[in-house]
C-alpha atoms as a PDB file:
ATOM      1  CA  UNK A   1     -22.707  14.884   4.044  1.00  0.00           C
ATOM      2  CA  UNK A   2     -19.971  12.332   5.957  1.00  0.00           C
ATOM      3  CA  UNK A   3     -17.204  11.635   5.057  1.00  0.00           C
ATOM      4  CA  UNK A   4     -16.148   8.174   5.804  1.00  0.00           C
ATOM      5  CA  UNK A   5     -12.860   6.151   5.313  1.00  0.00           C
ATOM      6  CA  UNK A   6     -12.406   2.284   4.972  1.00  0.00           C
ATOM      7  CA  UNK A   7      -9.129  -0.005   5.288  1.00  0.00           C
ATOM      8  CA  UNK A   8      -9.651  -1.742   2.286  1.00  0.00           C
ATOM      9  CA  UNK A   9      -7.599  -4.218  -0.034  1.00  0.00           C
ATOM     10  CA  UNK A  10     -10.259  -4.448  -2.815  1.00  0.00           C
ATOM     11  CA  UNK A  11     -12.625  -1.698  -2.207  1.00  0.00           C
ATOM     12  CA  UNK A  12     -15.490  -4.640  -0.980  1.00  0.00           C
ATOM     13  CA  UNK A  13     -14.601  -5.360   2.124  1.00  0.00           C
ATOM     14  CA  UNK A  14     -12.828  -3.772   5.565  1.00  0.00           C
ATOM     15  CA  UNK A  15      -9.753  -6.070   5.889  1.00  0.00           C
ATOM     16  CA  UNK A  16      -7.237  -3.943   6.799  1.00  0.00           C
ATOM     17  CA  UNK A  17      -5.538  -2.943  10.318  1.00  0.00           C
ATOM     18  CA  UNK A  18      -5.700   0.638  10.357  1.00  0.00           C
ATOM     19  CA  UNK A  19      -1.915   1.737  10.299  1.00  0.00           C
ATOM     20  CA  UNK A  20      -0.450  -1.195   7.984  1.00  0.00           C
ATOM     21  CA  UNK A  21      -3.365  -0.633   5.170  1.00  0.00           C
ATOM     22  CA  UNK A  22      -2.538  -0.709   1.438  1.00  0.00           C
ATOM     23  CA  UNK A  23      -5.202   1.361   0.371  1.00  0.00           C
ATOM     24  CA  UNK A  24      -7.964   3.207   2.126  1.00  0.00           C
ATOM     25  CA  UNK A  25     -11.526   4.267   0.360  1.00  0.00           C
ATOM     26  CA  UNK A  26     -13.308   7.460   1.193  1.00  0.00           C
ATOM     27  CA  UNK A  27     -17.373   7.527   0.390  1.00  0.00           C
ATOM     28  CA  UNK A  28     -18.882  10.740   1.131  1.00  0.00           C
ATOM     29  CA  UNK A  29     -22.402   9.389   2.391  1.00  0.00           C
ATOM     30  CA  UNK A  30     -25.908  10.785   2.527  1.00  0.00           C
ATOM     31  CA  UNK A  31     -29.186   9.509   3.273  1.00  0.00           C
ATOM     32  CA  UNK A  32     -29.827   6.912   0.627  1.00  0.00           C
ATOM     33  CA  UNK A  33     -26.453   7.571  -1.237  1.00  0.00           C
ATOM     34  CA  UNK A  34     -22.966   6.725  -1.208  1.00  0.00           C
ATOM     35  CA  UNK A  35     -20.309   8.603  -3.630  1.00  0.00           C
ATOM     36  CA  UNK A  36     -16.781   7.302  -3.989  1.00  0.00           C
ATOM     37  CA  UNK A  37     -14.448  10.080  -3.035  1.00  0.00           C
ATOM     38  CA  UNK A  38     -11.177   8.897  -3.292  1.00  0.00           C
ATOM     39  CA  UNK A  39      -8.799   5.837  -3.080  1.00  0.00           C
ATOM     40  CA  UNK A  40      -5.107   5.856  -1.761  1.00  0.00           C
ATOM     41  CA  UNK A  41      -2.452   3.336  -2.128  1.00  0.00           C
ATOM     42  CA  UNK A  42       0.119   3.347   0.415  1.00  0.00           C
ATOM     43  CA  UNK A  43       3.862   1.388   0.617  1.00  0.00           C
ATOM     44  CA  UNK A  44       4.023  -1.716   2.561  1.00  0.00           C
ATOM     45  CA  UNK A  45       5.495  -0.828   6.014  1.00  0.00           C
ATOM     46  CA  UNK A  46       8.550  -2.916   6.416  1.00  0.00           C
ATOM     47  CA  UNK A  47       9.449  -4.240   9.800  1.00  0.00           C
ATOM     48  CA  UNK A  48      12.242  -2.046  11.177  1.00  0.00           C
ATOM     49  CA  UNK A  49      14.904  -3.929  13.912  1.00  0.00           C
ATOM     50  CA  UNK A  50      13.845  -6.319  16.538  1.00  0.00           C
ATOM     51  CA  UNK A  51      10.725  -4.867  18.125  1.00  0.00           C
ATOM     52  CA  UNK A  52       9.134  -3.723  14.813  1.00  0.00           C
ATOM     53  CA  UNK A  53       8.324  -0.019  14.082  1.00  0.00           C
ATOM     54  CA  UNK A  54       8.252   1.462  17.977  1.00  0.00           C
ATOM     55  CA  UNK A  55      10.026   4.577  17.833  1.00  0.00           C
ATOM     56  CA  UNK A  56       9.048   5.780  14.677  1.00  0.00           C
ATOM     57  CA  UNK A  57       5.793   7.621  15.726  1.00  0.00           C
ATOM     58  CA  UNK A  58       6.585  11.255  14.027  1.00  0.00           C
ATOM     59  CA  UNK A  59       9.101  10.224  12.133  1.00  0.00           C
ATOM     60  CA  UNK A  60      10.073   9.944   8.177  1.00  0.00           C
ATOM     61  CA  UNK A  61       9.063   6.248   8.146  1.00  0.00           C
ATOM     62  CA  UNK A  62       6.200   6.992  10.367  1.00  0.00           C
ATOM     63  CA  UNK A  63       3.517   5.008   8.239  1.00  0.00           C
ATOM     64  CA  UNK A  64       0.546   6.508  10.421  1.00  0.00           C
ATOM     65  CA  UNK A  65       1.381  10.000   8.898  1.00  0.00           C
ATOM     66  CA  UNK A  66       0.395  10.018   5.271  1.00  0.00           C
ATOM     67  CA  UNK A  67      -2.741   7.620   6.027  1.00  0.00           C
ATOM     68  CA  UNK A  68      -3.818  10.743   8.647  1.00  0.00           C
ATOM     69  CA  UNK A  69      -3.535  12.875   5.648  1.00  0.00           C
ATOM     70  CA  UNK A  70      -5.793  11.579   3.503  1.00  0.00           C
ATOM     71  CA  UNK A  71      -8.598  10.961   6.185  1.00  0.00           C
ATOM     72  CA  UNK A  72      -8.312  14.368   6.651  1.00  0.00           C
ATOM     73  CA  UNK A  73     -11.929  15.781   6.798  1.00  0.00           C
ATOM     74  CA  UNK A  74     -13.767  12.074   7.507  1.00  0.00           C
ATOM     75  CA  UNK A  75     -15.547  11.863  10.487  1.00  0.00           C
ATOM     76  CA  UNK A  76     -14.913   8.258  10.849  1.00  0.00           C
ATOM     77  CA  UNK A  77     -12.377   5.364   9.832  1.00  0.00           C
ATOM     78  CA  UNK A  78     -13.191   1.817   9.822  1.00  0.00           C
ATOM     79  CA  UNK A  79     -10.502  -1.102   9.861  1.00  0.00           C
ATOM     80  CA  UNK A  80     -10.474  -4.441  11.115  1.00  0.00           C
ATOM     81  CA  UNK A  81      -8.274  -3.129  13.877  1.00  0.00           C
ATOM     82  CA  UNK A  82      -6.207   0.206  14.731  1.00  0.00           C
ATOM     83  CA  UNK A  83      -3.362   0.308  16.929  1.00  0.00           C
ATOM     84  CA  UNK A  84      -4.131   2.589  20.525  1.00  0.00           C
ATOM     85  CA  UNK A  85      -1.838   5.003  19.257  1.00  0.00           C
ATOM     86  CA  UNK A  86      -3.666   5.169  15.795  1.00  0.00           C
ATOM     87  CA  UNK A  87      -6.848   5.463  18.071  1.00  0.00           C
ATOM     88  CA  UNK A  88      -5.612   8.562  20.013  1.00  0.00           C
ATOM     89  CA  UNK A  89      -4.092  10.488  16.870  1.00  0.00           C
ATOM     90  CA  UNK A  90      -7.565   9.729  15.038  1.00  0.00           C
ATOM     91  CA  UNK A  91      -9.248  11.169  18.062  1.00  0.00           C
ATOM     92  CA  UNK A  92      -7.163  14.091  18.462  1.00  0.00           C
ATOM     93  CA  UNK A  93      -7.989  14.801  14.541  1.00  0.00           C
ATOM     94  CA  UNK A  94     -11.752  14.780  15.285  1.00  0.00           C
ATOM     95  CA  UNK A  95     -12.216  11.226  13.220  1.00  0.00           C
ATOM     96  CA  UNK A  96     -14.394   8.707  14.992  1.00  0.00           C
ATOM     97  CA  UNK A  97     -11.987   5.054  14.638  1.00  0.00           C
ATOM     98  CA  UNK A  98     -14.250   2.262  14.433  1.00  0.00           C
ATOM     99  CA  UNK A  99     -12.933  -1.402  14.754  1.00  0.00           C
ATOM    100  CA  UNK A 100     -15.275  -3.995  12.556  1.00  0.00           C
ATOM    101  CA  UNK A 101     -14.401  -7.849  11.960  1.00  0.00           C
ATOM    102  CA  UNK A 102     -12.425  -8.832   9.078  1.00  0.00           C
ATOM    103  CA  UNK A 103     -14.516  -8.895   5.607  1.00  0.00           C
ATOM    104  CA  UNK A 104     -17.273  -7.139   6.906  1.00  0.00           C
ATOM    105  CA  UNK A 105     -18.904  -5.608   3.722  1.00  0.00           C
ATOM    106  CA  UNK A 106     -18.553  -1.661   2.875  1.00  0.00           C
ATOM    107  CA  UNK A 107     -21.789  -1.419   1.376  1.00  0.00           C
ATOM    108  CA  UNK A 108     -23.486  -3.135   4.818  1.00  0.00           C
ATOM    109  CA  UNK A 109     -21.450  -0.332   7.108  1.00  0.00           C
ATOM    110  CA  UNK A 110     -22.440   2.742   4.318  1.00  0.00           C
ATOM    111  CA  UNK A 111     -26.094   1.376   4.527  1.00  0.00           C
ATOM    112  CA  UNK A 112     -25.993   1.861   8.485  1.00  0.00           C
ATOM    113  CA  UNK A 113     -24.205   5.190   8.253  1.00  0.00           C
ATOM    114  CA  UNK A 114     -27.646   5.793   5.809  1.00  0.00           C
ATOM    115  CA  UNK A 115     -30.219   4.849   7.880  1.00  0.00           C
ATOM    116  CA  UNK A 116     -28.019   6.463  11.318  1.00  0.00           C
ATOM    117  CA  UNK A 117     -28.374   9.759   9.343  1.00  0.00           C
ATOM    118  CA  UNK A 118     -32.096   9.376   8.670  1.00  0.00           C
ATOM    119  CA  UNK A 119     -33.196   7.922  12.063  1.00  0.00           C
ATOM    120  CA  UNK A 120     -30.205   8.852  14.552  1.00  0.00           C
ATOM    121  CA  UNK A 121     -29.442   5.683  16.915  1.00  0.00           C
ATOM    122  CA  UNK A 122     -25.472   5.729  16.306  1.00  0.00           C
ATOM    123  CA  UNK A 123     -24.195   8.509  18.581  1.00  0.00           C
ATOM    124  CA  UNK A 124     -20.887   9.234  16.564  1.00  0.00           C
ATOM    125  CA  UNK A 125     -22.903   9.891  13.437  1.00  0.00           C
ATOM    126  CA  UNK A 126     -24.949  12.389  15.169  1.00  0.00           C
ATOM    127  CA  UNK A 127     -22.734  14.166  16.561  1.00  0.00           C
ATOM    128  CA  UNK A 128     -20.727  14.347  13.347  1.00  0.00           C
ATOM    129  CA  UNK A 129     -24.101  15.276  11.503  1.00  0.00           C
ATOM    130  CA  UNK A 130     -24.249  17.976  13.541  1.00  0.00           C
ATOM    131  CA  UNK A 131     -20.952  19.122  13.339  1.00  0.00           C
ATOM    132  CA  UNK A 132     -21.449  18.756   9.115  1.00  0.00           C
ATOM    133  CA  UNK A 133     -24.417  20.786   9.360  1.00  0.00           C
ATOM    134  CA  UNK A 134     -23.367  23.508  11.425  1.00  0.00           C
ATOM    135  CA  UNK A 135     -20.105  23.935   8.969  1.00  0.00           C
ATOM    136  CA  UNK A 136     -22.083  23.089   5.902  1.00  0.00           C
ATOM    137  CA  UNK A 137     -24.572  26.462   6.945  1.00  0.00           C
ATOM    138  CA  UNK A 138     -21.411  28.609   6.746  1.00  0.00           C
ATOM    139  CA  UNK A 139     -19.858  27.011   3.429  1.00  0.00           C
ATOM    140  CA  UNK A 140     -20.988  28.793  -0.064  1.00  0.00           C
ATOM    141  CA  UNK A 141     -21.628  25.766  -1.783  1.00  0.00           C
ATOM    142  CA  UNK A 142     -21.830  21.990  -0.572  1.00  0.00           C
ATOM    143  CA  UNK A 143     -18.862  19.140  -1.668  1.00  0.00           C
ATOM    144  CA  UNK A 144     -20.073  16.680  -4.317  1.00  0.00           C
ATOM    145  CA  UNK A 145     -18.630  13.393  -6.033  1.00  0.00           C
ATOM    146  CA  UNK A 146     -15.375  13.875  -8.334  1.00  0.00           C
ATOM    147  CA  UNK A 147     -16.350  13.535 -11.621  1.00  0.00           C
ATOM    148  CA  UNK A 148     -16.444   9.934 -12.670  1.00  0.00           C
ATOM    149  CA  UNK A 149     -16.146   8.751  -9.331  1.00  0.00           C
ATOM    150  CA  UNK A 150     -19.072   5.459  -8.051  1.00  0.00           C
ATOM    151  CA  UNK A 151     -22.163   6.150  -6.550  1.00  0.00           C
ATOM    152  CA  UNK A 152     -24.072   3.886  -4.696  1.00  0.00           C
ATOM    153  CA  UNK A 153     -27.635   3.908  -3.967  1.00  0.00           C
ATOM    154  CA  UNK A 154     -28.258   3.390   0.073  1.00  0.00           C
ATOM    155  CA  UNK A 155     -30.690   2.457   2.001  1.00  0.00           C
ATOM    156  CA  UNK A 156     -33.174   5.633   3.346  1.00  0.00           C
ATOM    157  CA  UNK A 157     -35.770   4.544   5.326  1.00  0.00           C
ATOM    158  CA  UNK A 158     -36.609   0.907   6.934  1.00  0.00           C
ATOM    159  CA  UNK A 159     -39.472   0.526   4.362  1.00  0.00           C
ATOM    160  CA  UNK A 160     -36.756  -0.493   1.757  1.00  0.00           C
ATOM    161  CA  UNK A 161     -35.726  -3.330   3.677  1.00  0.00           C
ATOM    162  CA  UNK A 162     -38.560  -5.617   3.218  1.00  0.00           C
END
């Protein structure tokens, strides 16, 4: 149902800053289930002159630009932090960037995305639930998992957390 991107080194934990990540993991969630969507490597982002990589915003090295591409289509992005001009661009793209402390656990953040789409109470994952419904009504046939790809089971309803 949402699409939702993590800065991740190791595919446990956010520990990434949004614009300098490695890697990034997609999990398309639903209520009570998480499927593993894709993983992207990126190249290290080298430190360019003597006050870093200013300037290179839409550029070749731009390192923002192929990271954008992937997320393409999530509704959010989580990272342990993301730069203001990450935060605008993600904006601008429709994706919802969402700063979390270092090593907070992906399955704890999919889990809330669960329950939010059950019960409602985070106001970015309604109004992207909305926004997946209204499109989903005019698509032939819904997105699943690649084949192959990890599922996780979620949490669905608060009786499953006693």
């Amino acid at each position: 149902m949402l699409k939702i991107a993590f800065a991740s080194t190791d595919q446990q934990k956010v520990d990434m800053h949004f614009g300098g990540a490695e890697s990034l993991v997609i999990y398309d969630v639903s209520p009570g289930r998480a499927d593993l969507v894709g993983v992207m490597t990126f190249l290290k982002a080298d430190q360019v002159g003597e006050s870093g990589r200013s300037g290179m915003t839409d550029t070749v090295q731009d390192k923002v630009i192929p990271k954008l591409d992937f997320v393409d289509g999530c509704a959010a992005v989580y990272a342990a932090s993301i730069g203001a001009n990450s935060v605008r661009r993600l904006m601008k793209a429709g994706i919802q960037p969402i700063v979390v402390d270092e090593g907070h656990d992906i399955v704890d953040l999919l889990n809330e995305v669960s329950l939010a789409l059950v019960y409602g109470g985070l106001p970015w994952v309604d109004k992207a639930k909305k926004k997946a419904e209204a499109q989903q009504a005019t698509a032939s046939e819904p997105a699943s998992a690649a084949p192959g790809s990890a599922s996780r089971k979620l949490i669905a309803s608060v009786e499953e957390l006693d």
